[in-house]
Each structure stands twice: as structure tokens, then as C-alpha cells.
C-alpha atoms as a PDB file:
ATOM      1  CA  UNK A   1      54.905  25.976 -70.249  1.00  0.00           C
ATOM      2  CA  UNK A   2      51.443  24.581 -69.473  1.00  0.00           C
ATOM      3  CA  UNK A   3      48.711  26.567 -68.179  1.00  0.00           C
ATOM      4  CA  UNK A   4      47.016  25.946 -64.962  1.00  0.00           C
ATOM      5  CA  UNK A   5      44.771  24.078 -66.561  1.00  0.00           C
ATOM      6  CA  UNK A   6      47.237  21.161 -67.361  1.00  0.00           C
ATOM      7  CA  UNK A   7      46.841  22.481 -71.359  1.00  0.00           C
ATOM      8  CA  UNK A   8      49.684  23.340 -73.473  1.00  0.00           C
ATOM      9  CA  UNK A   9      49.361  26.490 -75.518  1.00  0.00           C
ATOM     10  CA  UNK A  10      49.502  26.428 -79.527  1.00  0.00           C
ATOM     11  CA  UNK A  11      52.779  28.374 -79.754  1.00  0.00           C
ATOM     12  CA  UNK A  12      54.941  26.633 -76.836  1.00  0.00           C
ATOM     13  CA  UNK A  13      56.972  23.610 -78.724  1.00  0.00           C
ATOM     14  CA  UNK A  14      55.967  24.097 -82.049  1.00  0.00           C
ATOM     15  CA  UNK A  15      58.745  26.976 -83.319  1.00  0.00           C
ATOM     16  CA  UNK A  16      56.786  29.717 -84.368  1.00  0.00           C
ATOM     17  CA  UNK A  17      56.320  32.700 -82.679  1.00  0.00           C
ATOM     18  CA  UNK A  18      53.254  33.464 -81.030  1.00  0.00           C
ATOM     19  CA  UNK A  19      50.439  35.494 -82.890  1.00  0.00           C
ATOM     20  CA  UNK A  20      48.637  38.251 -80.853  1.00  0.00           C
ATOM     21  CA  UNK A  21      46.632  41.097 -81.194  1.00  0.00           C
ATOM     22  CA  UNK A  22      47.324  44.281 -78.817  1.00  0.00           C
ATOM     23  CA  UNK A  23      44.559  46.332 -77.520  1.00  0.00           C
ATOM     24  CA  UNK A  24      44.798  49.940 -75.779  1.00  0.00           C
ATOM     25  CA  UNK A  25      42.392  52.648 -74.577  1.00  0.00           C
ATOM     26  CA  UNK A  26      41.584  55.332 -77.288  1.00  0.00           C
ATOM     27  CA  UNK A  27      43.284  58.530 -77.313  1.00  0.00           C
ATOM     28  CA  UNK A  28      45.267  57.812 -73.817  1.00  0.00           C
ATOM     29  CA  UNK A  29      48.807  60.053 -74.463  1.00  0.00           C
ATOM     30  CA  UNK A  30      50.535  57.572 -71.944  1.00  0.00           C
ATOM     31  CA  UNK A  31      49.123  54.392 -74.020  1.00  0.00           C
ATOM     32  CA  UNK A  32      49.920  55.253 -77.548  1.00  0.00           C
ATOM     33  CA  UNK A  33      53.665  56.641 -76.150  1.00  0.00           C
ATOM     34  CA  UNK A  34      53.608  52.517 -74.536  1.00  0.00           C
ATOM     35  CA  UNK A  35      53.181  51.687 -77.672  1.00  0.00           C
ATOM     36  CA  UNK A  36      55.467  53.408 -79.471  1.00  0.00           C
ATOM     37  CA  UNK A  37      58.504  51.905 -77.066  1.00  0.00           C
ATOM     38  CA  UNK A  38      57.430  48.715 -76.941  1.00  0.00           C
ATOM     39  CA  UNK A  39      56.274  48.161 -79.987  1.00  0.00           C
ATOM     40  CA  UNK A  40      59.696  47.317 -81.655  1.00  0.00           C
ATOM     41  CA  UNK A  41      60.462  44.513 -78.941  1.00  0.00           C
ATOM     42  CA  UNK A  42      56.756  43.302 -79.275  1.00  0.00           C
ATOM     43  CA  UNK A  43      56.921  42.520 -83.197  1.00  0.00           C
ATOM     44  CA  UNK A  44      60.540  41.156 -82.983  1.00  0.00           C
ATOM     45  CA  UNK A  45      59.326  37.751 -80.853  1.00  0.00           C
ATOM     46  CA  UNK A  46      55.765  37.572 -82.272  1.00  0.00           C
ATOM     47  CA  UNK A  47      54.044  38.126 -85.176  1.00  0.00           C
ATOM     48  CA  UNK A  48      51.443  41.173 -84.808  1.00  0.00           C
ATOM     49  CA  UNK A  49      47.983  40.004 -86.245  1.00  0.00           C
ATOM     50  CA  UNK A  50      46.206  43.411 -85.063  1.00  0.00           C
ATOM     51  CA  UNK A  51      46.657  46.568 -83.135  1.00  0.00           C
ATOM     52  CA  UNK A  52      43.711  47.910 -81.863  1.00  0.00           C
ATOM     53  CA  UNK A  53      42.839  50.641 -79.764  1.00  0.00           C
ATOM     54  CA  UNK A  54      39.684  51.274 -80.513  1.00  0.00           C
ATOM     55  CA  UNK A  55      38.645  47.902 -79.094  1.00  0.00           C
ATOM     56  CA  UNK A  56      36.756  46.676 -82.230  1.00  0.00           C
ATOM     57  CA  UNK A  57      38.951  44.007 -83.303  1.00  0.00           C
ATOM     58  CA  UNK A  58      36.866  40.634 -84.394  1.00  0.00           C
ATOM     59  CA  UNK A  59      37.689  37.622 -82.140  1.00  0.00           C
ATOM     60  CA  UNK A  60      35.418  35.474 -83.423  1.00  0.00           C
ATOM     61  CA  UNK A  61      37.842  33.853 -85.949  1.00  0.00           C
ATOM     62  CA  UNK A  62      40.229  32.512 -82.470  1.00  0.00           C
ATOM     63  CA  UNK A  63      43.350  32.711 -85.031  1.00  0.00           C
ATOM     64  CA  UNK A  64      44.892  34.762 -81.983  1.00  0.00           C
ATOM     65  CA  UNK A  65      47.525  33.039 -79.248  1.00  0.00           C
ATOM     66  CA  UNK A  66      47.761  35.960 -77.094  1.00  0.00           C
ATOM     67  CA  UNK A  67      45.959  39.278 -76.179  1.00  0.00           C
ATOM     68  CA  UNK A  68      48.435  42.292 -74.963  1.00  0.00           C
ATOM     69  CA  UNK A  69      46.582  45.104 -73.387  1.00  0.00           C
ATOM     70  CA  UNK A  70      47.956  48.577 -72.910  1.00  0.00           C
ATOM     71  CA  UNK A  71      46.560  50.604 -70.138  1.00  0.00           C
ATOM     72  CA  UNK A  72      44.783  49.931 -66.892  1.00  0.00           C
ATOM     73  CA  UNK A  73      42.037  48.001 -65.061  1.00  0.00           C
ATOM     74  CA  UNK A  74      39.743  49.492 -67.152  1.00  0.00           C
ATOM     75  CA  UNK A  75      41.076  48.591 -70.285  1.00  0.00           C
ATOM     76  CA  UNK A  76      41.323  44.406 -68.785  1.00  0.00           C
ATOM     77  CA  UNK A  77      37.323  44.706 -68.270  1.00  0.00           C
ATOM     78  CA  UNK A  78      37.060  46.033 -71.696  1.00  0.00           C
ATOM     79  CA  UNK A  79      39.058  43.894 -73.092  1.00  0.00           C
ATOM     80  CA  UNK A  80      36.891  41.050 -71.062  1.00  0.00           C
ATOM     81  CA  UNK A  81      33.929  42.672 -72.751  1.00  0.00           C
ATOM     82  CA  UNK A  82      34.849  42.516 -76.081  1.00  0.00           C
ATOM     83  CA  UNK A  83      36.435  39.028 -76.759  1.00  0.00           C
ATOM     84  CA  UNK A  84      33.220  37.561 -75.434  1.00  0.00           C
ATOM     85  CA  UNK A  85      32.770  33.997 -75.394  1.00  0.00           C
ATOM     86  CA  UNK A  86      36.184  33.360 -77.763  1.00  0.00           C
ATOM     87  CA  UNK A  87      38.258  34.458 -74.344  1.00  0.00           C
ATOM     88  CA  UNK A  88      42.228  34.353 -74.996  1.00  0.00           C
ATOM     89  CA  UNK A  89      44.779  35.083 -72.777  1.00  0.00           C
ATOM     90  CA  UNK A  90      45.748  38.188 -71.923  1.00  0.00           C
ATOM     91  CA  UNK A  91      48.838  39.741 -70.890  1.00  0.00           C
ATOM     92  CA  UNK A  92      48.463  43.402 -69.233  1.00  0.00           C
ATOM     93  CA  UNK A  93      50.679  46.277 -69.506  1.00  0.00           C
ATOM     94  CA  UNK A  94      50.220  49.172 -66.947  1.00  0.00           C
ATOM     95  CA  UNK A  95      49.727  52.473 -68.050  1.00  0.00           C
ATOM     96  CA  UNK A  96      47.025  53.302 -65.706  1.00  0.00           C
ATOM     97  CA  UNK A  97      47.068  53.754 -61.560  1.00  0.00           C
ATOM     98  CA  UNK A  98      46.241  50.671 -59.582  1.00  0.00           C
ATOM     99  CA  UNK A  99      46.894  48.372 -62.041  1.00  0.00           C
ATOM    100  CA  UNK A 100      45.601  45.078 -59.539  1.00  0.00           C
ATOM    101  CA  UNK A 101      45.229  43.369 -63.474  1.00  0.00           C
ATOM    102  CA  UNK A 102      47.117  44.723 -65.497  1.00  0.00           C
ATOM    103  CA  UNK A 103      50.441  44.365 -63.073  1.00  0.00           C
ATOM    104  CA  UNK A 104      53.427  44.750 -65.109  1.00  0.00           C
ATOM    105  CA  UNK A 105      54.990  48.333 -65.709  1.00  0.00           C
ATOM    106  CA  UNK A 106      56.490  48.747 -69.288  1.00  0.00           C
ATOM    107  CA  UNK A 107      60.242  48.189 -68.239  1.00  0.00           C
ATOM    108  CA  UNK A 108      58.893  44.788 -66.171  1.00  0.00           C
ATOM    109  CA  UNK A 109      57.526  43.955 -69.919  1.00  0.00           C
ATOM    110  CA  UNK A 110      61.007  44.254 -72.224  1.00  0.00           C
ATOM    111  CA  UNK A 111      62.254  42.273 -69.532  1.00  0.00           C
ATOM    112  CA  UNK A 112      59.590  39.050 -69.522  1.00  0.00           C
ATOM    113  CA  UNK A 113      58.254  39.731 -73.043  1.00  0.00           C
ATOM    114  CA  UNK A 114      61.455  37.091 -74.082  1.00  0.00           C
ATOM    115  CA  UNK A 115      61.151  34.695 -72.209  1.00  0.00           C
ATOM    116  CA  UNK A 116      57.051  34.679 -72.278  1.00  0.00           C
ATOM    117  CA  UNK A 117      57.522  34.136 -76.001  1.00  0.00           C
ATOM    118  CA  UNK A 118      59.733  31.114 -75.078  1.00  0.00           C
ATOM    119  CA  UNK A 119      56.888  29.437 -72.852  1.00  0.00           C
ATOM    120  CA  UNK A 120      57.984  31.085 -69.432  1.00  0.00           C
ATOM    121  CA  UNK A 121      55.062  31.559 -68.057  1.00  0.00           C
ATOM    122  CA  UNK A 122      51.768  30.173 -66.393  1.00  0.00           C
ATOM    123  CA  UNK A 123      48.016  30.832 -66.873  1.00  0.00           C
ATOM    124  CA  UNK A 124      45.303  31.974 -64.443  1.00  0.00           C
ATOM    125  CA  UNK A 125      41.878  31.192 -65.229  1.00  0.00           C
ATOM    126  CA  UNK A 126      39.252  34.080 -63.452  1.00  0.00           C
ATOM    127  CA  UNK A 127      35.740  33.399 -62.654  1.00  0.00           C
ATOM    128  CA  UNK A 128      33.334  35.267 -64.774  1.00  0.00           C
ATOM    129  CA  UNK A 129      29.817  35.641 -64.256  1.00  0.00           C
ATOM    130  CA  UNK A 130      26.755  36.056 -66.467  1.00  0.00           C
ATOM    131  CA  UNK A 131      24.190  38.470 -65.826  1.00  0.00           C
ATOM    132  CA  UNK A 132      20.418  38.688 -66.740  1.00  0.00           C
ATOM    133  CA  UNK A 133      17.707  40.968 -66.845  1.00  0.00           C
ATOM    134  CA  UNK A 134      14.670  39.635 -66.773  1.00  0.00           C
ATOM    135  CA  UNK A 135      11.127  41.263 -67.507  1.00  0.00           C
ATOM    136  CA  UNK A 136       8.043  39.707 -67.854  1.00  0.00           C
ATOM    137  CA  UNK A 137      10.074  35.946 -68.182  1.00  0.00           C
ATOM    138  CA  UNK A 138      12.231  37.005 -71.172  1.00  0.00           C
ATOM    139  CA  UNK A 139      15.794  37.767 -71.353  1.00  0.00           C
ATOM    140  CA  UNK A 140      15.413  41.299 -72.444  1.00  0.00           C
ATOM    141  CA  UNK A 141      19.933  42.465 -71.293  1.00  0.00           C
ATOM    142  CA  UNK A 142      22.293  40.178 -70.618  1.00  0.00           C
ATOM    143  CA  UNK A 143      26.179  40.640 -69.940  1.00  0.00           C
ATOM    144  CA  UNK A 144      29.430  38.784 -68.749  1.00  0.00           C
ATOM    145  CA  UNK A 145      31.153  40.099 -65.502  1.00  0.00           C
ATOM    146  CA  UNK A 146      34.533  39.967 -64.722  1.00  0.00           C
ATOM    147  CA  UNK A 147      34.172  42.021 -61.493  1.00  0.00           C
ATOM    148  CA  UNK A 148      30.817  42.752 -60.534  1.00  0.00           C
ATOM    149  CA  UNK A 149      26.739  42.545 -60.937  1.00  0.00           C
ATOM    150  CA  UNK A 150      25.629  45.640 -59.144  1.00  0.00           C
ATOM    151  CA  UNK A 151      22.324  46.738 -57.976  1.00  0.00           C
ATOM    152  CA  UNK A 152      22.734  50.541 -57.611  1.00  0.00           C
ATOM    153  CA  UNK A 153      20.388  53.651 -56.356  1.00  0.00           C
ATOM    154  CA  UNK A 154      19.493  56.378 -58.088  1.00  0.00           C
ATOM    155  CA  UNK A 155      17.068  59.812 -57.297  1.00  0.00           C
ATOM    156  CA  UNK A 156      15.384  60.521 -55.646  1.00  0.00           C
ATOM    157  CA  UNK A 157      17.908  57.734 -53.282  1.00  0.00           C
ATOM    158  CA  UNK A 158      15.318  56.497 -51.384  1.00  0.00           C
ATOM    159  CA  UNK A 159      16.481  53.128 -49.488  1.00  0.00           C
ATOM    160  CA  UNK A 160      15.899  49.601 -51.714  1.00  0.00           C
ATOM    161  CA  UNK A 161      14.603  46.573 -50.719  1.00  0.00           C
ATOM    162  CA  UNK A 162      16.301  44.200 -52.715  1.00  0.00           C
ATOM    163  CA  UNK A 163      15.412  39.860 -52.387  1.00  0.00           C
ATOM    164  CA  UNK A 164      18.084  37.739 -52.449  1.00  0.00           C
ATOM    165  CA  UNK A 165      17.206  33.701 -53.851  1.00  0.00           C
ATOM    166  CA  UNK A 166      19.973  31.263 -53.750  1.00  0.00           C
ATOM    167  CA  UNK A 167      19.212  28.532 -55.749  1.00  0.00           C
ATOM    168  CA  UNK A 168      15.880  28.750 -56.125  1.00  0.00           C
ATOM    169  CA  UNK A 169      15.377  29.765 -52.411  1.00  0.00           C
ATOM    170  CA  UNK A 170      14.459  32.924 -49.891  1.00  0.00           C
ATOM    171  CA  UNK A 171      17.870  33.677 -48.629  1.00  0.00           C
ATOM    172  CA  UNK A 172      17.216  37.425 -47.190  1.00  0.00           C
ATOM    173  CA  UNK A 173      15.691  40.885 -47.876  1.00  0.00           C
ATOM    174  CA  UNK A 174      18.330  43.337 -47.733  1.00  0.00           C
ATOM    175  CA  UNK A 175      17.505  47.116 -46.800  1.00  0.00           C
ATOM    176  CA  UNK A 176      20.287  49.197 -48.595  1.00  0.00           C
ATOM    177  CA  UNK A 177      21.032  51.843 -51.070  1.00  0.00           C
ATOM    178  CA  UNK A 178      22.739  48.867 -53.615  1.00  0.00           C
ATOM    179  CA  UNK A 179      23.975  45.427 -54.001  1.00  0.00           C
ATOM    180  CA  UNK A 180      27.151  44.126 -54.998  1.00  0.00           C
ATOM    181  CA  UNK A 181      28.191  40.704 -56.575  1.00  0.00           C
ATOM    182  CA  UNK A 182      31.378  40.151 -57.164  1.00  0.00           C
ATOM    183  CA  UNK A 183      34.186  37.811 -58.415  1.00  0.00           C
ATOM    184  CA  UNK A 184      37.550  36.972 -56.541  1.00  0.00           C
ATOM    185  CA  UNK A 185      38.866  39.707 -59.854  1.00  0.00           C
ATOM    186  CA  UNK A 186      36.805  42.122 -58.303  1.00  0.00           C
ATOM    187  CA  UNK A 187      36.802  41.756 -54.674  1.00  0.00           C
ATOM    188  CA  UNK A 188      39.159  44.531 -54.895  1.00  0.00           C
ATOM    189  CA  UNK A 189      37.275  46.855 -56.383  1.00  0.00           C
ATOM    190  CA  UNK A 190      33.459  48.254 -55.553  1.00  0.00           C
ATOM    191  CA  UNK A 191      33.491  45.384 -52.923  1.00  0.00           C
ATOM    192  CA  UNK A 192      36.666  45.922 -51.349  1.00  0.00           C
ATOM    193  CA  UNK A 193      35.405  50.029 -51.131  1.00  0.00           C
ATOM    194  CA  UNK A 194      31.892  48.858 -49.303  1.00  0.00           C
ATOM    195  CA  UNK A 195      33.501  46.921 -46.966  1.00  0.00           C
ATOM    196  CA  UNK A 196      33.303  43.379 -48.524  1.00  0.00           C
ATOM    197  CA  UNK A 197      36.450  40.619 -48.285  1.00  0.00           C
ATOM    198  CA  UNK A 198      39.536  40.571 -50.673  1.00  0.00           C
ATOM    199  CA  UNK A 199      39.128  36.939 -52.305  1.00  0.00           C
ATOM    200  CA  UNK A 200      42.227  35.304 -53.789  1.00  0.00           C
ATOM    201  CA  UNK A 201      41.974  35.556 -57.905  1.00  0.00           C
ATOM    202  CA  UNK A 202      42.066  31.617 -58.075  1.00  0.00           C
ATOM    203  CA  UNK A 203      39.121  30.849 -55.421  1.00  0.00           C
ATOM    204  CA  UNK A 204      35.820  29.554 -57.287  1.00  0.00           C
ATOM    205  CA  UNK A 205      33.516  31.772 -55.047  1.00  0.00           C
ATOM    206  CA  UNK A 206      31.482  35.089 -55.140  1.00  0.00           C
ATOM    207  CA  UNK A 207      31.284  37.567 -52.248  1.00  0.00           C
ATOM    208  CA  UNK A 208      27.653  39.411 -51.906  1.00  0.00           C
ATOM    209  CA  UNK A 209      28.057  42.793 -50.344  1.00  0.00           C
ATOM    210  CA  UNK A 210      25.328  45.124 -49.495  1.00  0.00           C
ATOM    211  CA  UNK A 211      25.688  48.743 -49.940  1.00  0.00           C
ATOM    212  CA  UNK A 212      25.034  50.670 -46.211  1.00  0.00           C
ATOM    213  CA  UNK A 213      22.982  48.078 -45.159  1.00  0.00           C
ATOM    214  CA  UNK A 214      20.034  49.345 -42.435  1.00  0.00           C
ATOM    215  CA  UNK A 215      20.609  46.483 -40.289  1.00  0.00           C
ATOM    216  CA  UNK A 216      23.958  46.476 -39.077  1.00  0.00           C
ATOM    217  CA  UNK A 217      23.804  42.308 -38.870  1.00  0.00           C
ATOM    218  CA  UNK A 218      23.822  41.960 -42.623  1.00  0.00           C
ATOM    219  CA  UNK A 219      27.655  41.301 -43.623  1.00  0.00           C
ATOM    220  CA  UNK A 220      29.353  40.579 -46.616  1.00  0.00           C
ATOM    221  CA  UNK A 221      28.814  37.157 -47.758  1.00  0.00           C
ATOM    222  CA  UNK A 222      30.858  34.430 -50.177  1.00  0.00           C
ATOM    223  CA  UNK A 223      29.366  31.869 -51.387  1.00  0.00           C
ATOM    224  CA  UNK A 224      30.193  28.849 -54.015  1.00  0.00           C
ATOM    225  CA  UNK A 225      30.730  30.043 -57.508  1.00  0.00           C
ATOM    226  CA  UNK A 226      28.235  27.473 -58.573  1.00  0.00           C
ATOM    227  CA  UNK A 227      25.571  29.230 -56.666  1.00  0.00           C
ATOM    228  CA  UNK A 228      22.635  30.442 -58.708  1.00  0.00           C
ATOM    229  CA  UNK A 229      21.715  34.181 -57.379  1.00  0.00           C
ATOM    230  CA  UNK A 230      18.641  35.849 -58.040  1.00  0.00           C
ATOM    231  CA  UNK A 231      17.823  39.591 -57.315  1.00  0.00           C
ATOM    232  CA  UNK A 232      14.870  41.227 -57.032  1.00  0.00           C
ATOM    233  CA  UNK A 233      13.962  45.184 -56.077  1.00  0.00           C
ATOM    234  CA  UNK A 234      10.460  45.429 -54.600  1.00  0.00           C
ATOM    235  CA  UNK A 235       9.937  49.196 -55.147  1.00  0.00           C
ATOM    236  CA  UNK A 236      13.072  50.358 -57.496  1.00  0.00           C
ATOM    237  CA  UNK A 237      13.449  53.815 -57.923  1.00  0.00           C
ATOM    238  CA  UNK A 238      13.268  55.589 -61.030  1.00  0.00           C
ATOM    239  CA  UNK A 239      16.831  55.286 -61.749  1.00  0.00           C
ATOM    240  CA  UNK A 240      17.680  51.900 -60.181  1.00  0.00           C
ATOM    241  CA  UNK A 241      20.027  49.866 -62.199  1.00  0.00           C
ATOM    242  CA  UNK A 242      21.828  47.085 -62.635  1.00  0.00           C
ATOM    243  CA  UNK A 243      25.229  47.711 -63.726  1.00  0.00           C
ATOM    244  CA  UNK A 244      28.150  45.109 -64.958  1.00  0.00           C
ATOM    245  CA  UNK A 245      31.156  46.208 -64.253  1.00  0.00           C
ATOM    246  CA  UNK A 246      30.738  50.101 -64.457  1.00  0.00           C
ATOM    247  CA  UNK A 247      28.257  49.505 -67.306  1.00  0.00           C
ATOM    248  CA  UNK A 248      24.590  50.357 -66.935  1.00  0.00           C
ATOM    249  CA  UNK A 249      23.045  47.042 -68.554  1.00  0.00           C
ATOM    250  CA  UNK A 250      19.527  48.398 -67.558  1.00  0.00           C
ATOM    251  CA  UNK A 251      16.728  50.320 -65.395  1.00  0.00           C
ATOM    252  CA  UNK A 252      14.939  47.965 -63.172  1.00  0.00           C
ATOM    253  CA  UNK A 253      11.132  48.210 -62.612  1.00  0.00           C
ATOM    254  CA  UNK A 254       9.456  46.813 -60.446  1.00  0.00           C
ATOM    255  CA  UNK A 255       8.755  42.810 -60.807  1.00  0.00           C
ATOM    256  CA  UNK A 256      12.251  42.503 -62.827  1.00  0.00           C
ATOM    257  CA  UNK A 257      14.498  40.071 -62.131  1.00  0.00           C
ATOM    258  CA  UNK A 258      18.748  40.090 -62.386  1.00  0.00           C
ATOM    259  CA  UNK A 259      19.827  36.454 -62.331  1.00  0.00           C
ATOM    260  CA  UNK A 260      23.286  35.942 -61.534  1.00  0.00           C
ATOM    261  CA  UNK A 261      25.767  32.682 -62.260  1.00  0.00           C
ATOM    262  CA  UNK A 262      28.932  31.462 -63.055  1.00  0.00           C
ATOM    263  CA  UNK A 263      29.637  32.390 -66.895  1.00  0.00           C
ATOM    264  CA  UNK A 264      30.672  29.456 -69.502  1.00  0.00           C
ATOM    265  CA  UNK A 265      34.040  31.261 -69.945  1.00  0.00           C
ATOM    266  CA  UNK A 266      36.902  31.683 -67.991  1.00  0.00           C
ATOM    267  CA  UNK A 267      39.035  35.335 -68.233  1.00  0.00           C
ATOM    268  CA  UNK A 268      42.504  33.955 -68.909  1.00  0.00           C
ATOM    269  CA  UNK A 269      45.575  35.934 -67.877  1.00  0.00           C
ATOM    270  CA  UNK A 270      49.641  35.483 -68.096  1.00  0.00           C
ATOM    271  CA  UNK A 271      51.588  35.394 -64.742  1.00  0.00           C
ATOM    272  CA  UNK A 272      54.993  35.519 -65.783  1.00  0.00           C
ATOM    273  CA  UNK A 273      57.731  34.492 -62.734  1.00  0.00           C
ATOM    274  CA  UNK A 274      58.042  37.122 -60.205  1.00  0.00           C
ATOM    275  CA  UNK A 275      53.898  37.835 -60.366  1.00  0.00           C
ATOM    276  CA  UNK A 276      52.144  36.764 -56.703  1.00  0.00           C
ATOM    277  CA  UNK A 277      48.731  37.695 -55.798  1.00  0.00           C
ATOM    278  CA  UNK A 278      50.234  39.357 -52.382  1.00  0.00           C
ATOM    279  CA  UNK A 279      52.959  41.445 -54.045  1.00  0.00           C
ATOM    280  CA  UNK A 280      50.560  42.793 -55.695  1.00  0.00           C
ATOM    281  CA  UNK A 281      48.119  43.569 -52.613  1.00  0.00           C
ATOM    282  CA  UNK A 282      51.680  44.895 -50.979  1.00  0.00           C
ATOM    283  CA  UNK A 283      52.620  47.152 -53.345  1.00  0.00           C
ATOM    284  CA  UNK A 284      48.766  48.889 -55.046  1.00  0.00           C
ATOM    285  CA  UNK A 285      47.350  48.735 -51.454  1.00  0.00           C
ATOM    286  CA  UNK A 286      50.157  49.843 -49.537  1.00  0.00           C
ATOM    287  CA  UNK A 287      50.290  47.573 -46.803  1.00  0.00           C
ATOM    288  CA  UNK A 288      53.201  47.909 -44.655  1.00  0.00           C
ATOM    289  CA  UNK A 289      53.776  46.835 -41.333  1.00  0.00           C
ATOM    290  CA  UNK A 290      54.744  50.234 -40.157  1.00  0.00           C
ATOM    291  CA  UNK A 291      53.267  53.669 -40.290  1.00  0.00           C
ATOM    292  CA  UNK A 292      54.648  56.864 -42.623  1.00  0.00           C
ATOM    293  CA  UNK A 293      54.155  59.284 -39.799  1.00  0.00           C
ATOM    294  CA  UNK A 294      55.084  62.792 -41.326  1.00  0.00           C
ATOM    295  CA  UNK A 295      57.008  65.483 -38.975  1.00  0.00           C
ATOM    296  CA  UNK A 296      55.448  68.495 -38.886  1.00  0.00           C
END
């Protein structure tokens, strides 16, 4: 099966099985029990290179077809995190709540894990952005994001004034308690919650939210992936940050810079037939065209 991307992966044609390394959150009862089920049907299609749930495996050496993860949302951005720039594609088992990423429930798995190891399947590449901190012109923290860049408050809470440049230009000063840049992946979390848009995974665009904006005319905003973002807090508080998806990459003082752009990398993921973007909006979000009134 070829991936979006017109390419052909290693194992699909050749007759060998694919080889993958399976990752799951540490000391999760609900994830090692996975595991333990699936496990059998996992190593009878594929050849097991590594299990890890410690999320230390190496993936520098790119001898690895296909990444499993066991878990939730969480365990995808890890996951993100630690392959880096060698990004493989993943395959997500829930074990978690939402589950937006990792979409298929441990029965859906037995039941695709076949035919995925056959070439019945397709691959979505995800935006991913790389974030800087900047202090006196040097890099001194940098990260990839697979959801968001966040500028976030802190005490004493006092309200931020935060510059936005797009491409080398003014585009506004924001009055808010936070900023939020975000990828299509992660439109549906922190930016879906302050009120932002719910991009389609495939789009090549950001969304900029603003965190209880003073000025009720500043909106959400997407823009062009390819946009170059830099932020800027005039009078950060002692605890202003900038945070990568849920991860504190640093304190901002004031004259720091966070530059924001599309990352070199794309976060690869397995859509095996019956997956669609709205299905899964349907089902985690609970839209429904009627009401669940309750009698009292």
C-alpha cells in the first residue's frame, strides 16, 4: 500500500514481515495488561525489534518499519518526542480516554493488525513545528511540537503582553493571560478548550489562539504552515513559560524571543480502512444531532 506520500514502505512487496518496536507508558496497569493480550498476535505477523515502555529506545539506527504505541494521546506526543528527527510511523493503540491519536481500541487492533502487516493501510503525514528560545541571539531551548507552542502565565497572573511577528513583521500585540500555537494534531486539544478552530489533521496550517484575550476583537487565527512566527512577552512574569506540548521548555524574561516554524519532519501515522477524521470527532466529542435529555 503506498503512503500518502506516493512512497512505498520497506516491508510492503518484499516478503518479510515488518520490523517494529512497541512503546507504552510506564507503570500504566491497563497498558502492560494491552500488552500482555496483544502481544502474541503482534509477534506472530512481525518481527519484534524492541519493547519499550520506558520510552528510551534508540531510533537513531532507523532499522525500524513501524512504531506501535500502547496508551493514549499522551503517550503519541511522547512518542513524537523521542524518535526525534528519525520519525517512523506509528500505529496507536488506545488505552487511554480520548484517544483523538491513538484511535483504535485493542479488539479494533487483532482485527487490522493482519491485514496492516499485508500492506492494508495508508499513511498520514502531521505537521510538526519547531520551537526556539531565544536569549540574547542564541538558541539557548529548542523543541519539536506535535500539538502546540504555548505561551502560558504564571504568579502572581498578572495579564501579558505578548508581540506577535509574522515573517519578519508587526502583526499584533495581544493582551492575554497566554498564547497558543498549534498544529491541525492539536487543534483539538489546548486550542479547541480556548476557543480556537478544529483543523483537519491533513491541512498545512497553524491556528494562533489567544488565551482570554482583553479585547474581545482578537480571534483565533490560521495561518500558512510556512509562516515564520515570532513571540515576544514585554513584561513576563516570574513564572511565564513557554511550554511544547505540556512540557515546560523554559522561563521567559524579558527581551526573549520563542520563534516558531514548520519542523523538517513530518509525524507519520497508520490509518487503517474504517479510520476518518469525522468518526473520530463523532464518536471522542460526542456530537450528535440530538440531545440526551435525562427524566428526572
Amino acid at each position: 500500500m503506498a503512503s500518502s506520500s506516493g512512497e512505498k514502505l520497506d516491508w510492503c512487496g518484499c516478503g518479510r514481515p515488518p520490523r517494529i518496536v512497541v512503546l507504552g507508558a510506564p507503570d500504566k496497569l491497563n497498558v502492560s495488561s494491552a500488552w500482555k493480550r496483544l502481544r502474541p498476535t503482534i509477534q506472530s505477523h512481525a518481527e519484534l525489534i524492541a519493547a519499550d515502555f520506558e520510552f528510551t529506545y534508540d531510533f537513531s539506527d532507523k532499522e525500524v518499519d513501524l512504531v506501535i504505541v500502547i496508551g493514549g494521546d499522551g503517550s503519541i506526543l511522547q512518542s513524537a518526542r523521542q524518535m526525534g528527527e528519525n520519525q517512523t510511523p506509528v500505529l496507536g493503540i488506545n488505552c487511554g480516554r480520548l484517544g483523538f491519536l491513538a484511535a483504535l481500541s485493542p479488539e479494533d487492533f487483532l482485527d487490522a493488525w493482519p491485514k496492516v502487516c499485508q500492506g492494508d493501510f495508508s499513511i498520514i503525514r502531521h505537521l510538526m513545528l519547531e520551537v526556539q528560545l531565544i536569549r540574547d541571539d542564541e538558541v539557548i531551548a529548542h523543541s519539536m511540537a506535535l500539538n502546540e507552542a504555548a505561551i502560558l502565565n504564571g504568579p502572581p497572573f498578572a495579564i501579558l503582553d505578548i508581540d506577535l511577528y509574522a515573517d519578519g513583521e508587526l502583526a499584533t500585540q495581544y493582551r492575554c493571560d497566554g498564547l497558543i500555537v498549534a498544529t491541525p494534531v492539536g487543534s483539538t486539544a489546548h486550542n479547541l478548550s480556548a476557543g480556537g478552530p478544529i483543523l483537519r489533521r491533513q491541512l498545512q496550517a497553524i491556528v494562533i489562539s489567544p488565551i482570554s484575550p482583553h479585547t474581545l476583537t482578537y480571534r483565533p487565527l490560521v495561518d500558512s504552515a510556512d509562516t515564520r512566527l515570532e513571540l515576544a512577552v514585554t513584561e513576563p512574569n516570574e513564572s511565564t513559560s513557554i511550554v511544547v506540548d505540556g512540557r515546560i521548555l523554559g522561563q521567559l524574561k524579558s527581551g526573549d524571543r520563542v520563534r516558531v516554524h514548520r519542523a523538517p519532519v513530518s509525524f507519520e501515522m497508520l490509518r487503517v480502512p474504517g479510520q476518518n477524521d469525522y468518526r473520530t470527532l463523532r464518536e471522542k466529542l460526542g456530537w450528535s444531532g440530538r440531545l440526551a435529555l435525562r427524566q428526572l
